[in-house]
Protein backbone atom coordinates (compact mmCIF):
# COMPACT_ATOMS: atom_id res chain seq x y z
CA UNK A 1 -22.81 -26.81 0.58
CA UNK A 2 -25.52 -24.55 -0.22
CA UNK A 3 -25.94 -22.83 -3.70
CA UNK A 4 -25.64 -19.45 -1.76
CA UNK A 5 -22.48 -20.53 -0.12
CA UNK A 6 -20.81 -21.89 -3.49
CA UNK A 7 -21.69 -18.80 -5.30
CA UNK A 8 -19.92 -17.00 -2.47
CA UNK A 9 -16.78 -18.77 -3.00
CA UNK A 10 -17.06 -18.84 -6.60
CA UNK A 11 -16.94 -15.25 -6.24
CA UNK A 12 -14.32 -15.25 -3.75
CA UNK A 13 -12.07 -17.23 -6.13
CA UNK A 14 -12.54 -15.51 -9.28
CA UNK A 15 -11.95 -11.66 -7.12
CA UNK A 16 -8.50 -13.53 -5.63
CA UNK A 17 -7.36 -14.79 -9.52
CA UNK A 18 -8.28 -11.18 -10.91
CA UNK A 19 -6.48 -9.01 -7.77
CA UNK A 20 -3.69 -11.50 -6.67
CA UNK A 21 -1.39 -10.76 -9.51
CA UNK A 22 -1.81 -7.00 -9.63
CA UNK A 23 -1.49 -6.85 -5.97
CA UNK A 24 1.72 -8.61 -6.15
CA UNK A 25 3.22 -6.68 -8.81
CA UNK A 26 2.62 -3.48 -6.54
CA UNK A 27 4.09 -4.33 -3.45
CA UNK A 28 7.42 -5.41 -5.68
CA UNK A 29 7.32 -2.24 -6.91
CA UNK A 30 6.75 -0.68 -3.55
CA UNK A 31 9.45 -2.81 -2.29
CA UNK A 32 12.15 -1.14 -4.82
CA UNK A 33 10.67 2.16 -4.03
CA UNK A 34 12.24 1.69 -0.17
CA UNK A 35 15.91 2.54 -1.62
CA UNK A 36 15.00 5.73 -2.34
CA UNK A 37 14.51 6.81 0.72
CA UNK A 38 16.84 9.50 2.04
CA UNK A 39 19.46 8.74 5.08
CA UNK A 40 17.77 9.65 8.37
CA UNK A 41 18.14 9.25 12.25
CA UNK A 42 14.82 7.75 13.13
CA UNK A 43 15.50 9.07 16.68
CA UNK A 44 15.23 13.07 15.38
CA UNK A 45 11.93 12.28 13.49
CA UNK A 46 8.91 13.45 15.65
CA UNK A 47 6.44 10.61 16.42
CA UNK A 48 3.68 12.11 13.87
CA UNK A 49 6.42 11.84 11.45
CA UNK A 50 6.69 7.87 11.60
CA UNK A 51 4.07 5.80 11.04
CA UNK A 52 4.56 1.35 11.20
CA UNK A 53 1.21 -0.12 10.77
CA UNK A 54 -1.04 -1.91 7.99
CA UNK A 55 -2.71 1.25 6.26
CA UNK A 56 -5.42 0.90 4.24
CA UNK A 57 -5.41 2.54 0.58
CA UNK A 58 -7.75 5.49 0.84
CA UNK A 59 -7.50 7.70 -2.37
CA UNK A 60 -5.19 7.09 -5.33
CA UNK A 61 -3.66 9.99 -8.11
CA UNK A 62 -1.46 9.30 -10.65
CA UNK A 63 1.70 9.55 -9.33
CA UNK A 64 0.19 9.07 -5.26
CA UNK A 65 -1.37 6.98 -2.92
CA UNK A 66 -3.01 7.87 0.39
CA UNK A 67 -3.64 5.90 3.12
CA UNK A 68 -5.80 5.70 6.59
CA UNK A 69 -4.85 8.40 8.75
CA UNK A 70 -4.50 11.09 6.88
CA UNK A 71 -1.28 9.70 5.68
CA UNK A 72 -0.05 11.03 2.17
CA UNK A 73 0.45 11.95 -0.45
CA UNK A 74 3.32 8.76 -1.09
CA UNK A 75 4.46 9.82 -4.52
CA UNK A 76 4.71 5.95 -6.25
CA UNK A 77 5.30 5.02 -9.78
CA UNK A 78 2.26 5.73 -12.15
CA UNK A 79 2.53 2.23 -12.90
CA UNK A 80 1.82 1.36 -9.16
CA UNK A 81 -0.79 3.91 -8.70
CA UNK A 82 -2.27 2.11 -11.81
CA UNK A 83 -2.37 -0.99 -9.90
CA UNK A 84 -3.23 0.11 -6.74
CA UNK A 85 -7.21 -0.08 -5.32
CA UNK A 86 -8.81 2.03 -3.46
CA UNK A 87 -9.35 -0.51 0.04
CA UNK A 88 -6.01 -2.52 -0.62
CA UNK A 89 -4.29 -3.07 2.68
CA UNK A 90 -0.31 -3.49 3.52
CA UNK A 91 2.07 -3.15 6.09
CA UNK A 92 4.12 -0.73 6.03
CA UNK A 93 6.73 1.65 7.09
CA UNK A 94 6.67 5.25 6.44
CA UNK A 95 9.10 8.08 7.17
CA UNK A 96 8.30 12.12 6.70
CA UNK A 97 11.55 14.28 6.12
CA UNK A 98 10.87 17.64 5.70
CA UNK A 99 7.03 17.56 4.57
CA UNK A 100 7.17 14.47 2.10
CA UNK A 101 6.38 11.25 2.67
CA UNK A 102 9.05 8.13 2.14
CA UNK A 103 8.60 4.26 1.84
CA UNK A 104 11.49 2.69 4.39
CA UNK A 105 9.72 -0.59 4.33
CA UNK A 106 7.12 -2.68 2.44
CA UNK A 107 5.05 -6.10 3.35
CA UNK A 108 2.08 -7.72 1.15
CA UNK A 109 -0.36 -6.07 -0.53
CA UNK A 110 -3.96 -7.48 0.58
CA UNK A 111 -6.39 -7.09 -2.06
CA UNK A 112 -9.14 -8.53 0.23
């Protein structure tokens, strides 16, 4: 292995140990967010009001994220928009009933 190549992972491994917890620790809390979300028949939703995919975090507020897409504002925890970076990835599921955005499901948070 090259010095260029172990400095690489070096840096790999100490970005993974410092975002791997954090990253975590949102997607639990995103994953208790998904209660809240209101009673709906997913067949009266328009299409542009659904959205299943792995969305990409693209601006964060206190209080919000926003994601790829031009989806958001997701009103979160300020604790999770605390965590939350700007480029984190996760799967998700999101519903919009009448103009705001809800959290139905959750996956991992990729900090990567």
């Amino acid at each position: 292995m090259r010095a260029s190549e172990r400095d690489l992972a070096m840096d790999q491994g100490a970005r993974a140990a410092r975002d791997l917890p954090p990253a975590e620790h949102l997607a639990n809390l995103l994953y208790k967010q998904c209660a809240e979300v209101p009673d709906c028949d997913p067949d009266a939703l328009d299409e542009e009001d659904t959205v299943e995919d792995q969305l990409t975090i693209e601006r964060i507020e206190t209080g919000a994220l926003y994601f790829s897409g031009e989806i958001g504002p997701l009103a979160v925890s300020e604790r999770a928009s605390e965590l939350a970076k700007v480029g984190w990835d996760n799967y998700a599921s999101l519903v919009r009933i009448a103009d705001i955005w809800w959290l139905d499901k959750v996956g991992n948070v990729y900090s990567m």
